[in-house]
C-alpha atoms as a PDB file:
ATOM      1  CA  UNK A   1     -22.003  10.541 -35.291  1.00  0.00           C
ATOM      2  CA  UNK A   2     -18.236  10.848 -34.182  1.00  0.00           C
ATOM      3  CA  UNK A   3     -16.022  13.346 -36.064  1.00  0.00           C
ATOM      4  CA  UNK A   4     -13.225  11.534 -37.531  1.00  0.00           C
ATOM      5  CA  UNK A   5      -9.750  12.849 -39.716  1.00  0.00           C
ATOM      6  CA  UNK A   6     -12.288  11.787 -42.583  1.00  0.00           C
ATOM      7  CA  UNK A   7     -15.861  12.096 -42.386  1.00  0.00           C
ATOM      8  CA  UNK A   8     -17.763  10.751 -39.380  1.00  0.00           C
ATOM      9  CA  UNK A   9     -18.279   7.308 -37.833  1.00  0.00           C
ATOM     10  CA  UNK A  10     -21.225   5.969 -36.486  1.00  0.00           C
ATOM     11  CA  UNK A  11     -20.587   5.754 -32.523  1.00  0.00           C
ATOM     12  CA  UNK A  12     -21.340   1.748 -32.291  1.00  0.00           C
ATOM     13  CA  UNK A  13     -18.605   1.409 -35.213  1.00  0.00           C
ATOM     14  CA  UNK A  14     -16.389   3.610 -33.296  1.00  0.00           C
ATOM     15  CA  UNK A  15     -16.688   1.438 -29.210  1.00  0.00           C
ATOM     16  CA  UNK A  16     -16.413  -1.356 -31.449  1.00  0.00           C
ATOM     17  CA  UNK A  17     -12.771  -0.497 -33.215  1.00  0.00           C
ATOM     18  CA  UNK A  18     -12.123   0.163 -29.589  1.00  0.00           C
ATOM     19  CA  UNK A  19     -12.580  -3.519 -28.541  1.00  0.00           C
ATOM     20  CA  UNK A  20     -10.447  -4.840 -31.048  1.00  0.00           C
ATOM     21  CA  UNK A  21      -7.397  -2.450 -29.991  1.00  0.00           C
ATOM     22  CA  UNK A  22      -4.857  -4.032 -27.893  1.00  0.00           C
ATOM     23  CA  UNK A  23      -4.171  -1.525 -24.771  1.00  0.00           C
ATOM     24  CA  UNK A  24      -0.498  -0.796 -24.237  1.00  0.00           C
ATOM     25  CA  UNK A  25       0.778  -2.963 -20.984  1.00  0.00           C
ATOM     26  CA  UNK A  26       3.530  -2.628 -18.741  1.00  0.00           C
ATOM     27  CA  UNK A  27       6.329  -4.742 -18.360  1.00  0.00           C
ATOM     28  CA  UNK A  28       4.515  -5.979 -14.780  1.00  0.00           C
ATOM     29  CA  UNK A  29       1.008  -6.610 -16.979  1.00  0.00           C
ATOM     30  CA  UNK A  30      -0.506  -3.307 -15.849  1.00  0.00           C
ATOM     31  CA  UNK A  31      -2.106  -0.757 -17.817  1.00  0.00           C
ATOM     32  CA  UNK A  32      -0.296   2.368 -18.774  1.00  0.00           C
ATOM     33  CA  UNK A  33      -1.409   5.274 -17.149  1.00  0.00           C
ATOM     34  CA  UNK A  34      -1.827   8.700 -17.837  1.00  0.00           C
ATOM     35  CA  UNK A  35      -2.140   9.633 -14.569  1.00  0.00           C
ATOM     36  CA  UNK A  36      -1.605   8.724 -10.767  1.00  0.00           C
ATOM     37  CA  UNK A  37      -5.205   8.957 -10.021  1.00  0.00           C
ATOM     38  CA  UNK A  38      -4.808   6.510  -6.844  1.00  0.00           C
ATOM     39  CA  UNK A  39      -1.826   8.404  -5.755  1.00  0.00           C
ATOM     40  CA  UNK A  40      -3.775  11.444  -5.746  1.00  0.00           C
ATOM     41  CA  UNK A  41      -6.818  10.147  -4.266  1.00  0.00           C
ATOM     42  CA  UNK A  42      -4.524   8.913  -1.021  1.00  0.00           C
ATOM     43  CA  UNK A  43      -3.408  12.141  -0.554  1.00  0.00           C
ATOM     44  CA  UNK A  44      -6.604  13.744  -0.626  1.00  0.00           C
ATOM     45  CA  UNK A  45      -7.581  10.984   1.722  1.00  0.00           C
ATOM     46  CA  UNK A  46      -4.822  11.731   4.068  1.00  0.00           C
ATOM     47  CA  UNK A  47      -5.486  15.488   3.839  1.00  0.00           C
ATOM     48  CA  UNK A  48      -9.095  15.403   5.082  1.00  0.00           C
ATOM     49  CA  UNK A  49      -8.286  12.149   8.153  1.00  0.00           C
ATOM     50  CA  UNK A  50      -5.571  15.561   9.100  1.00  0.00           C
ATOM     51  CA  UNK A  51      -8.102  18.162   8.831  1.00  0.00           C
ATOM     52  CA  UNK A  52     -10.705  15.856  10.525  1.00  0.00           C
ATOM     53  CA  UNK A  53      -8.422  15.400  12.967  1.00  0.00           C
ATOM     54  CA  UNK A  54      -8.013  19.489  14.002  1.00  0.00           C
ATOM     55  CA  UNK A  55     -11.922  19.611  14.346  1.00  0.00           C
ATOM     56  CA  UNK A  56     -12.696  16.666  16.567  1.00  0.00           C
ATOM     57  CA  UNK A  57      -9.333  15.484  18.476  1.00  0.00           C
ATOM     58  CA  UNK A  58     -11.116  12.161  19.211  1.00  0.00           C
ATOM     59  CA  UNK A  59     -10.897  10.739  16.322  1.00  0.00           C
ATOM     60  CA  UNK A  60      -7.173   9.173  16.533  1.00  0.00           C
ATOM     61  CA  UNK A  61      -8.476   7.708  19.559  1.00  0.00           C
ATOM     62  CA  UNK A  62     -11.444   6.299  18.056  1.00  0.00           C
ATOM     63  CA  UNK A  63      -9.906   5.003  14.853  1.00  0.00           C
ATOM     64  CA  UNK A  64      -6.307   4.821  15.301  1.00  0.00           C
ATOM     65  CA  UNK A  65      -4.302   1.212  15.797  1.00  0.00           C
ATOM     66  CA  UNK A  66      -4.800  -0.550  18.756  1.00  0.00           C
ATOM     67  CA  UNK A  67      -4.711  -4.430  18.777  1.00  0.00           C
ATOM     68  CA  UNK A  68      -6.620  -5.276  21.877  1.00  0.00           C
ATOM     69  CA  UNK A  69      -9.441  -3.066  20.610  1.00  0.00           C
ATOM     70  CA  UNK A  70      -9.635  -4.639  17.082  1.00  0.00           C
ATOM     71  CA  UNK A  71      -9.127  -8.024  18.701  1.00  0.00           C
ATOM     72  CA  UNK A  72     -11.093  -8.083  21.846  1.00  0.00           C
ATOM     73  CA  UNK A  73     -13.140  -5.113  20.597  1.00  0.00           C
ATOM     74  CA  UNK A  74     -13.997  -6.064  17.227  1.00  0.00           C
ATOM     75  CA  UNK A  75     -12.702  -3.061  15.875  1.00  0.00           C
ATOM     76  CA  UNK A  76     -11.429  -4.245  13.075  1.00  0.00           C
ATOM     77  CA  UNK A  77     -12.246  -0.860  10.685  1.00  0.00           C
ATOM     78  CA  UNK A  78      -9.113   0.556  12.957  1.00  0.00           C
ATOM     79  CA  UNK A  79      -6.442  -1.941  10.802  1.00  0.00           C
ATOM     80  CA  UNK A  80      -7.126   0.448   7.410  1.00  0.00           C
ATOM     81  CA  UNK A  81      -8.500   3.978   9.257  1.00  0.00           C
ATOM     82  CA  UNK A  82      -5.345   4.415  11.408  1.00  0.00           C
ATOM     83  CA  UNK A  83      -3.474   5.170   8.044  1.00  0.00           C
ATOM     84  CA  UNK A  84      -5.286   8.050   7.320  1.00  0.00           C
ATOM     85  CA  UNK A  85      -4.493   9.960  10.793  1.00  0.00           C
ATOM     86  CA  UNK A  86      -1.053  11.750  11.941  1.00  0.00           C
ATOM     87  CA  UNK A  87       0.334  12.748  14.609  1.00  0.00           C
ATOM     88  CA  UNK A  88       1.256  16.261  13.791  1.00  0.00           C
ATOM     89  CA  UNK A  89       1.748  18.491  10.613  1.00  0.00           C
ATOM     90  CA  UNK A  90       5.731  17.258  10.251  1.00  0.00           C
ATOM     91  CA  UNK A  91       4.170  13.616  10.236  1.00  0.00           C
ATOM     92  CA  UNK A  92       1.534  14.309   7.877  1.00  0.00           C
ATOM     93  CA  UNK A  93       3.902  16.172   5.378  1.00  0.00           C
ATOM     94  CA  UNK A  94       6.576  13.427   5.816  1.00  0.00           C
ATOM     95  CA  UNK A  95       4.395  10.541   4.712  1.00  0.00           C
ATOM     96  CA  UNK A  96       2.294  12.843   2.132  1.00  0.00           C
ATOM     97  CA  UNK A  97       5.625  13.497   0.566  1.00  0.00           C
ATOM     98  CA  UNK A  98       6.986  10.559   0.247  1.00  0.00           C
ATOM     99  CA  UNK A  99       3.476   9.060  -0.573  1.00  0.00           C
ATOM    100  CA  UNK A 100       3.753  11.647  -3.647  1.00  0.00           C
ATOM    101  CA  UNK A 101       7.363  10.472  -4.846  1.00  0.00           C
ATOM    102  CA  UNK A 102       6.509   6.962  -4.166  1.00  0.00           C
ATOM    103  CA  UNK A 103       3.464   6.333  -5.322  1.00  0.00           C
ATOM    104  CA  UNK A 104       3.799   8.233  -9.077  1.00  0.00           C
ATOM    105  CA  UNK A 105       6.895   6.017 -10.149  1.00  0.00           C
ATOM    106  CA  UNK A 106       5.151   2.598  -8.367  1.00  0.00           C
ATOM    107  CA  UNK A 107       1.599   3.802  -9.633  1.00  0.00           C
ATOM    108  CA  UNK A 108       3.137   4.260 -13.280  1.00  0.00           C
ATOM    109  CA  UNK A 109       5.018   0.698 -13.173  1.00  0.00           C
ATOM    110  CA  UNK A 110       1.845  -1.006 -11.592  1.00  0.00           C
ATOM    111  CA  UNK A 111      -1.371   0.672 -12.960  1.00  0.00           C
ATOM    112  CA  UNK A 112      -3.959   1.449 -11.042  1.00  0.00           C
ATOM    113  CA  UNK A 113      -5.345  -1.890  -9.481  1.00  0.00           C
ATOM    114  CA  UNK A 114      -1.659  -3.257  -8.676  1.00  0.00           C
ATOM    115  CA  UNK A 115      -0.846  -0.566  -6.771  1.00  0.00           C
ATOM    116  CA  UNK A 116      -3.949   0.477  -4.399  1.00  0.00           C
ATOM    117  CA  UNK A 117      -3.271  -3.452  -3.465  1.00  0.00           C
ATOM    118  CA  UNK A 118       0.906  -2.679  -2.661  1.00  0.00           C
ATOM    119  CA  UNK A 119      -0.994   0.332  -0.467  1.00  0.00           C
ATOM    120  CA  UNK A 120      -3.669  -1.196   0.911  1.00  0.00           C
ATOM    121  CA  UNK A 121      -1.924  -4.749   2.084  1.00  0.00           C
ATOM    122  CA  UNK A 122       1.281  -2.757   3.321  1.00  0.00           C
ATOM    123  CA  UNK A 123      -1.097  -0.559   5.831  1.00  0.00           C
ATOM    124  CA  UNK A 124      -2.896  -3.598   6.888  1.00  0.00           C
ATOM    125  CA  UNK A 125       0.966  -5.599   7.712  1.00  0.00           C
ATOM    126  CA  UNK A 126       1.592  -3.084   9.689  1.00  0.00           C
ATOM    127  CA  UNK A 127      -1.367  -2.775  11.834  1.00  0.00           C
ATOM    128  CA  UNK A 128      -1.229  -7.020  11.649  1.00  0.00           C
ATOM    129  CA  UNK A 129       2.124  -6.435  13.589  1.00  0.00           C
ATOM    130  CA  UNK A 130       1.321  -3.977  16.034  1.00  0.00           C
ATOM    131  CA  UNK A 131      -1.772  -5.774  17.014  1.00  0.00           C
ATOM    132  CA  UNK A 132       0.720  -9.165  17.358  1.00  0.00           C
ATOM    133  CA  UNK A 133       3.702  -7.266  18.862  1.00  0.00           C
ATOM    134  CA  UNK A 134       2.304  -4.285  20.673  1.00  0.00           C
ATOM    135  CA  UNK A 135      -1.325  -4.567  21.112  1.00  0.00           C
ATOM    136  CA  UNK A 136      -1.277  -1.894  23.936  1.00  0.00           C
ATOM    137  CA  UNK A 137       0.145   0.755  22.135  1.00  0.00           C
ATOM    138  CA  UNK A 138      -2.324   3.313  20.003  1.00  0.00           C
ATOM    139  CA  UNK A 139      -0.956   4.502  16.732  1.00  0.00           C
ATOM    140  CA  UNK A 140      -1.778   6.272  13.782  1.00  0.00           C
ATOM    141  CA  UNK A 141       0.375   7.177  10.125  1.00  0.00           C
ATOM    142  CA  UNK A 142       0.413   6.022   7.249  1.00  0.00           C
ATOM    143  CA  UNK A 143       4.008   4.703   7.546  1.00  0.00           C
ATOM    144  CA  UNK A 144       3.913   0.987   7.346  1.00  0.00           C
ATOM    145  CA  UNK A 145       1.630   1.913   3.516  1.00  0.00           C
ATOM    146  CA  UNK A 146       4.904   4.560   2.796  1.00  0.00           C
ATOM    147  CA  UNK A 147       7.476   1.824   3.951  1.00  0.00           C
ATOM    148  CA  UNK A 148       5.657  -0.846   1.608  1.00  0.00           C
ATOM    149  CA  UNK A 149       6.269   1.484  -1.657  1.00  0.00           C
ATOM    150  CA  UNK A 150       9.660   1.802  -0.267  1.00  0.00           C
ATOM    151  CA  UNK A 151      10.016  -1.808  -0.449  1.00  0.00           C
ATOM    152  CA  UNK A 152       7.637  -2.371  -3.483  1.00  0.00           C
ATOM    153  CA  UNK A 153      10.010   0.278  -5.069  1.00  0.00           C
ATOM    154  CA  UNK A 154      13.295  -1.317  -4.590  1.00  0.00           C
ATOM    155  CA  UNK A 155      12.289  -4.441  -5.748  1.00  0.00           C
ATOM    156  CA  UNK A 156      10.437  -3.534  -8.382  1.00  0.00           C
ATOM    157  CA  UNK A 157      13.322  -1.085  -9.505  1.00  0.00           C
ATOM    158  CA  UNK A 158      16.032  -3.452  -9.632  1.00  0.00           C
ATOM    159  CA  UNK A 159      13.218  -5.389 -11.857  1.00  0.00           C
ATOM    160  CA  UNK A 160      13.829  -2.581 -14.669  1.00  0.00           C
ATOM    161  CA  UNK A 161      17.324  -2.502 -13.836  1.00  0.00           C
ATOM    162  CA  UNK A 162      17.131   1.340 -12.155  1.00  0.00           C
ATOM    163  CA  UNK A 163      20.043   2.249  -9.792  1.00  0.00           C
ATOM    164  CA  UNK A 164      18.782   1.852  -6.377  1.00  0.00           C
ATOM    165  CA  UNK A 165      21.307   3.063  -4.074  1.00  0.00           C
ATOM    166  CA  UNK A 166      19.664   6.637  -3.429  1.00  0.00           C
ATOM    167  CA  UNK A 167      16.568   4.357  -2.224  1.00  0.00           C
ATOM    168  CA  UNK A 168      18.639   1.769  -0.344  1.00  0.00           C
ATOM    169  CA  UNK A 169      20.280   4.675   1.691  1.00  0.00           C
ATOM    170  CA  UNK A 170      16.539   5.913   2.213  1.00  0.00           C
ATOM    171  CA  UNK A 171      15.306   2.898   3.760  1.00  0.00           C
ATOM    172  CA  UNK A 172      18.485   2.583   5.823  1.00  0.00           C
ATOM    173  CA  UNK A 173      17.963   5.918   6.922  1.00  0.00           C
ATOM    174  CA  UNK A 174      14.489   5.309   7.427  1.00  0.00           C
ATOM    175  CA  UNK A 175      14.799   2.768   9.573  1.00  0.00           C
ATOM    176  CA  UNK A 176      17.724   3.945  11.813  1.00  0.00           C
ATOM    177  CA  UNK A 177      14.967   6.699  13.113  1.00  0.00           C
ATOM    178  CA  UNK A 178      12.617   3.971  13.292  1.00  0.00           C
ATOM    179  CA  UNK A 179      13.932   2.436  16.443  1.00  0.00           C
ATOM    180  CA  UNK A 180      16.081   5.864  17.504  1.00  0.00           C
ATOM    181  CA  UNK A 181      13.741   8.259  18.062  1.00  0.00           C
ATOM    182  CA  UNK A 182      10.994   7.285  20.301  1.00  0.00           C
ATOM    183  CA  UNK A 183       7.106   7.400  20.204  1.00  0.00           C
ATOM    184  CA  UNK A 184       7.252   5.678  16.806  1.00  0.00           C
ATOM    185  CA  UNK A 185       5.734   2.435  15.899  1.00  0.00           C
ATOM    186  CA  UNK A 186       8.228   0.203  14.444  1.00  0.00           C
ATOM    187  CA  UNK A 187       6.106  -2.723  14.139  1.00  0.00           C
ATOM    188  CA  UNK A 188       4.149  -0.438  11.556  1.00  0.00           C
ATOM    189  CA  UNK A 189       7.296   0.418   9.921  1.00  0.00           C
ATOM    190  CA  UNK A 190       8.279  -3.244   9.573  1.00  0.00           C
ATOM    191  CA  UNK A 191       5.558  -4.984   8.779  1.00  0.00           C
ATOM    192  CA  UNK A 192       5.120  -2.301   5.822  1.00  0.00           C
ATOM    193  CA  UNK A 193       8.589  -2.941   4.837  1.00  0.00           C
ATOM    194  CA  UNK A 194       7.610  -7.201   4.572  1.00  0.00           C
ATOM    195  CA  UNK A 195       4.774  -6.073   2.790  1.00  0.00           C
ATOM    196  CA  UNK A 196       6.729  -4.112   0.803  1.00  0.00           C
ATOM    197  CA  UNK A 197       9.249  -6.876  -0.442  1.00  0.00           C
ATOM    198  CA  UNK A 198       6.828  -9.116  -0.668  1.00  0.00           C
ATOM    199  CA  UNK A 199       4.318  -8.156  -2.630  1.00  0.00           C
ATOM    200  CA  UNK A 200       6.443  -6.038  -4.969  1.00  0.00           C
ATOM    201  CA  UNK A 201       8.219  -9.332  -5.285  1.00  0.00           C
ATOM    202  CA  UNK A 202       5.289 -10.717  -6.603  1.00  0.00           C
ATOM    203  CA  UNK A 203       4.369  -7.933  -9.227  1.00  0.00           C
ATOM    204  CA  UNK A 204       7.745  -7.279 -10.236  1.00  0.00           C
ATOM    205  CA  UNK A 205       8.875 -11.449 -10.671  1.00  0.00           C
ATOM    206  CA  UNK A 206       5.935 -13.880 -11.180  1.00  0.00           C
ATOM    207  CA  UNK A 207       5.452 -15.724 -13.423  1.00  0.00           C
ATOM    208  CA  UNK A 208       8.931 -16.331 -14.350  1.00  0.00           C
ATOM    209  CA  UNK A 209       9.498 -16.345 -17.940  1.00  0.00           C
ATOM    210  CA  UNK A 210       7.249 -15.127 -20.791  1.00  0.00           C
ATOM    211  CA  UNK A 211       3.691 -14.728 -19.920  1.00  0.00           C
ATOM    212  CA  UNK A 212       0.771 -12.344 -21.260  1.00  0.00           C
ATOM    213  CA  UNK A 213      -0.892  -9.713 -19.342  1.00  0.00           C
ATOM    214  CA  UNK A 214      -3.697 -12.304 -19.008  1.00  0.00           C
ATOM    215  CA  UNK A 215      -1.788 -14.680 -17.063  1.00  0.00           C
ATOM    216  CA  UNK A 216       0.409 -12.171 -15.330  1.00  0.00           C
ATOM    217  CA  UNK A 217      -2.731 -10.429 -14.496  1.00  0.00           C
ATOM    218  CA  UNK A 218      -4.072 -14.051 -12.927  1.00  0.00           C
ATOM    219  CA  UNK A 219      -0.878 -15.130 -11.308  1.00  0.00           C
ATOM    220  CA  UNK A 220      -0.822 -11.807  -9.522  1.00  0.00           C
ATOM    221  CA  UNK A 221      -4.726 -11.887  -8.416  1.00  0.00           C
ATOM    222  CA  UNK A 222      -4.128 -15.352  -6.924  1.00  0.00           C
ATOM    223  CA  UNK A 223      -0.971 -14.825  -5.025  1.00  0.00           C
ATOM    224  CA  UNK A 224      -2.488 -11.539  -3.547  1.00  0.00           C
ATOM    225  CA  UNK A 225      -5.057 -13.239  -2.368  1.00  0.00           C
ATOM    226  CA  UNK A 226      -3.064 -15.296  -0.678  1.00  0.00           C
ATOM    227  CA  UNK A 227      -0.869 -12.666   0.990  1.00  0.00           C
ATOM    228  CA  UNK A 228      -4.684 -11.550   2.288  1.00  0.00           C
ATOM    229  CA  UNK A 229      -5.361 -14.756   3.713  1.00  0.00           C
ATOM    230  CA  UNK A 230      -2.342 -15.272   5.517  1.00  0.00           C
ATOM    231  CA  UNK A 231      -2.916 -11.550   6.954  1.00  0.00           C
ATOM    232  CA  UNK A 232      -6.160 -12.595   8.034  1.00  0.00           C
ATOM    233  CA  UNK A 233      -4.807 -16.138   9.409  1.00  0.00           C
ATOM    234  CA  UNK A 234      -2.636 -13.946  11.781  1.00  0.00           C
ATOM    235  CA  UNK A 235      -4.911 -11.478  12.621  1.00  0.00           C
ATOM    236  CA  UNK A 236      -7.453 -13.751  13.864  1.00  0.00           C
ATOM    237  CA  UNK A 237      -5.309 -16.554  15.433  1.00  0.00           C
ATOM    238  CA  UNK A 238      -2.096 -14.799  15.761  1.00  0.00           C
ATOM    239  CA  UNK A 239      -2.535 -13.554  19.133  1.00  0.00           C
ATOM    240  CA  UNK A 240      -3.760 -16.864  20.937  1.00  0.00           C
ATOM    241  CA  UNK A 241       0.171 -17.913  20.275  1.00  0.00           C
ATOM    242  CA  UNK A 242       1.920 -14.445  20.135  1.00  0.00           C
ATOM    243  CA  UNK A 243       0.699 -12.504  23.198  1.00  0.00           C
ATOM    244  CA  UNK A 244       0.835 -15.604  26.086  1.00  0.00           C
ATOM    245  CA  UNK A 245       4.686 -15.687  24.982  1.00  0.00           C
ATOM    246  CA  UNK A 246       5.034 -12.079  25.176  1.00  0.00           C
ATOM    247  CA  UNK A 247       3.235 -12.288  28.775  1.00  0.00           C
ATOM    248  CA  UNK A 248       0.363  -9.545  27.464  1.00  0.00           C
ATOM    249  CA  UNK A 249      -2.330 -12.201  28.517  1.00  0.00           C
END
C-alpha cells in the first residue's frame, strides 16, 4: 500500500492516476525538468576523456579528429570521441564551463532528449567539417558541441523573447579568437555554430502555429533525422567533391 494525505492507496490504483496526469511541457514540447542530468553527465564525460588523457598520452592520437583516418581509415568512432579530449587544463575548463552555463538554461528549455541531440549533432558538424575542410589536421575539444548551444541558445532565446546581446557579444568574441589565435580548429567551431542555428531553429520554431507536444514532439524527430542524414550524405560523399578542389587528393 502507498501512504497517502488520507489513508493508503493500493500501488496499481496509484501508477494508474499517474497515467491519466498530463506532464507539464515546455513551450518547445519538452518535458520539464528538475534537473540537468545530461548536462551533468557531459561533464563527467569530459572529466574522465581529461583524466584518461594524463594516464595514457595516446589517446588524443588514437581518438581525436582526423578526416583521412575516419574516411580512408574507417575510423569513424573518432567524429563523437574527439569531443571528449582537450588539449590542456585551460581548454578543458573553458569548454566545461561554458558546457555548464550552456547546457542548464538549453537543457531546461529542451528536456532531456532535445538537448543530448543539439549536443550530439553539433560535435558531429564539426568533425563533418574538419574531415571536408581540413582532413590533415588532428583535433580534439569539445568546441564545435559548446559553439552549437551557443547557437541553439541564441535562437532559442530570442524564441522566449530573452535579451541576447550578452550572448551575441560572446559568440562574436568567440569567434574573433577562433581564426586569431592559432592551433585552433575553426572548422570545428563553425560547423558547431551551423549546427547550432540550425537545429535550435528547429526546436525553438517548427511547427509554426499551435501544435501539441505530440506533434511538436514528431515534427522535431523527423526533421532531426534529417539534419542526420544530410551529415551522413557529406560525410560519406563529401570528400569525393570537396578534397580534389582543395588539391588534398
Amino acid at each position: 500500500m502507498v501512504e497517502a494525505s488520507v489513508g493508503f492507496h493500493c500501488p496499481d490504483c496509484v501508477a494508474e492516476g499517474n497515467r491519466t496526469v498530463r506532464q507539464a511541457r515546455t513551450v518547445f514540447g519538452g518535458k520539464v525538468i528538475d534537473k540537468p542530468y545530461v548536462t551533468w553527465t557531459l561533464l563527467g564525460l569530459v572529466a574522465v576523456g581529461f583524466v584518461l588523457q594524463q594516464v595514457m598520452p595516446q589517446i588524443a592520437a588514437a581518438f581525436g579528429m582526423h578526416g583521412f583516418a575516419v574516411h580512408l581509415g574507417g575510423e569513424w568512432y573518432r567524429l563523437i570521441t574527439s569531443a571528449f579530449l582537450h588539449g590542456g587544463i585551460f581548454h578543458l575548463l573553458f569548454n566545461g564551463y561554458a558546457l555548464f552555463l550552456l547546457g542548464n538554461a538549453l537543457e531546461r528549455w529542451l528536456g532531456h532528449g532535445r538537448f543530448l541531440t543539439l549536443w550530439v549533432l553539433g560535435a558531429l558538424s564539426g568533425s563533418a567539417l574538419s574531415l571536408l575542410a581540413a582532413p590533415g589536421q588532428l583535433s580534439i575539444g569539445a568546441s564545435g558541441a559548446i559553439f552549437a548551444l551557443f547557437g541553439a541558445v541564441f535562437v532559442t532565446g530570442r524564441r522566449l523573447g530573452l535579451d541576447m546581446r550578452m550572448i551575441l557579444v560572446l559568440l562574436v568574441v568567440n569567434l574573433g579568437i577562433t581564426f586569431l589565435v592559432p592551433n585552433i580548429s575553426w572548422t570545428a567551431h563553425i560547423g558547431g555554430l551551423v549546427a547550432g542555428f540550425a537545429v535550435g531553429a528547429i526546436f525553438a520554431l517548427l511547427p509554426r502555429g499551435k501544435a501539441d507536444h505530440r506533434r511538436r514532439s514528431l515534427v522535431h524527430t523527423l526533421m532531426a533525422a534529417a539534419y542526420t542524414v544530410l551529415l551522413a550524405v557529406l560525410l560519406i560523399g563529401g570528400p569525393a567533391l570537396v578534397w580534389p578542389a582543395l588539391g588534398l587528393v
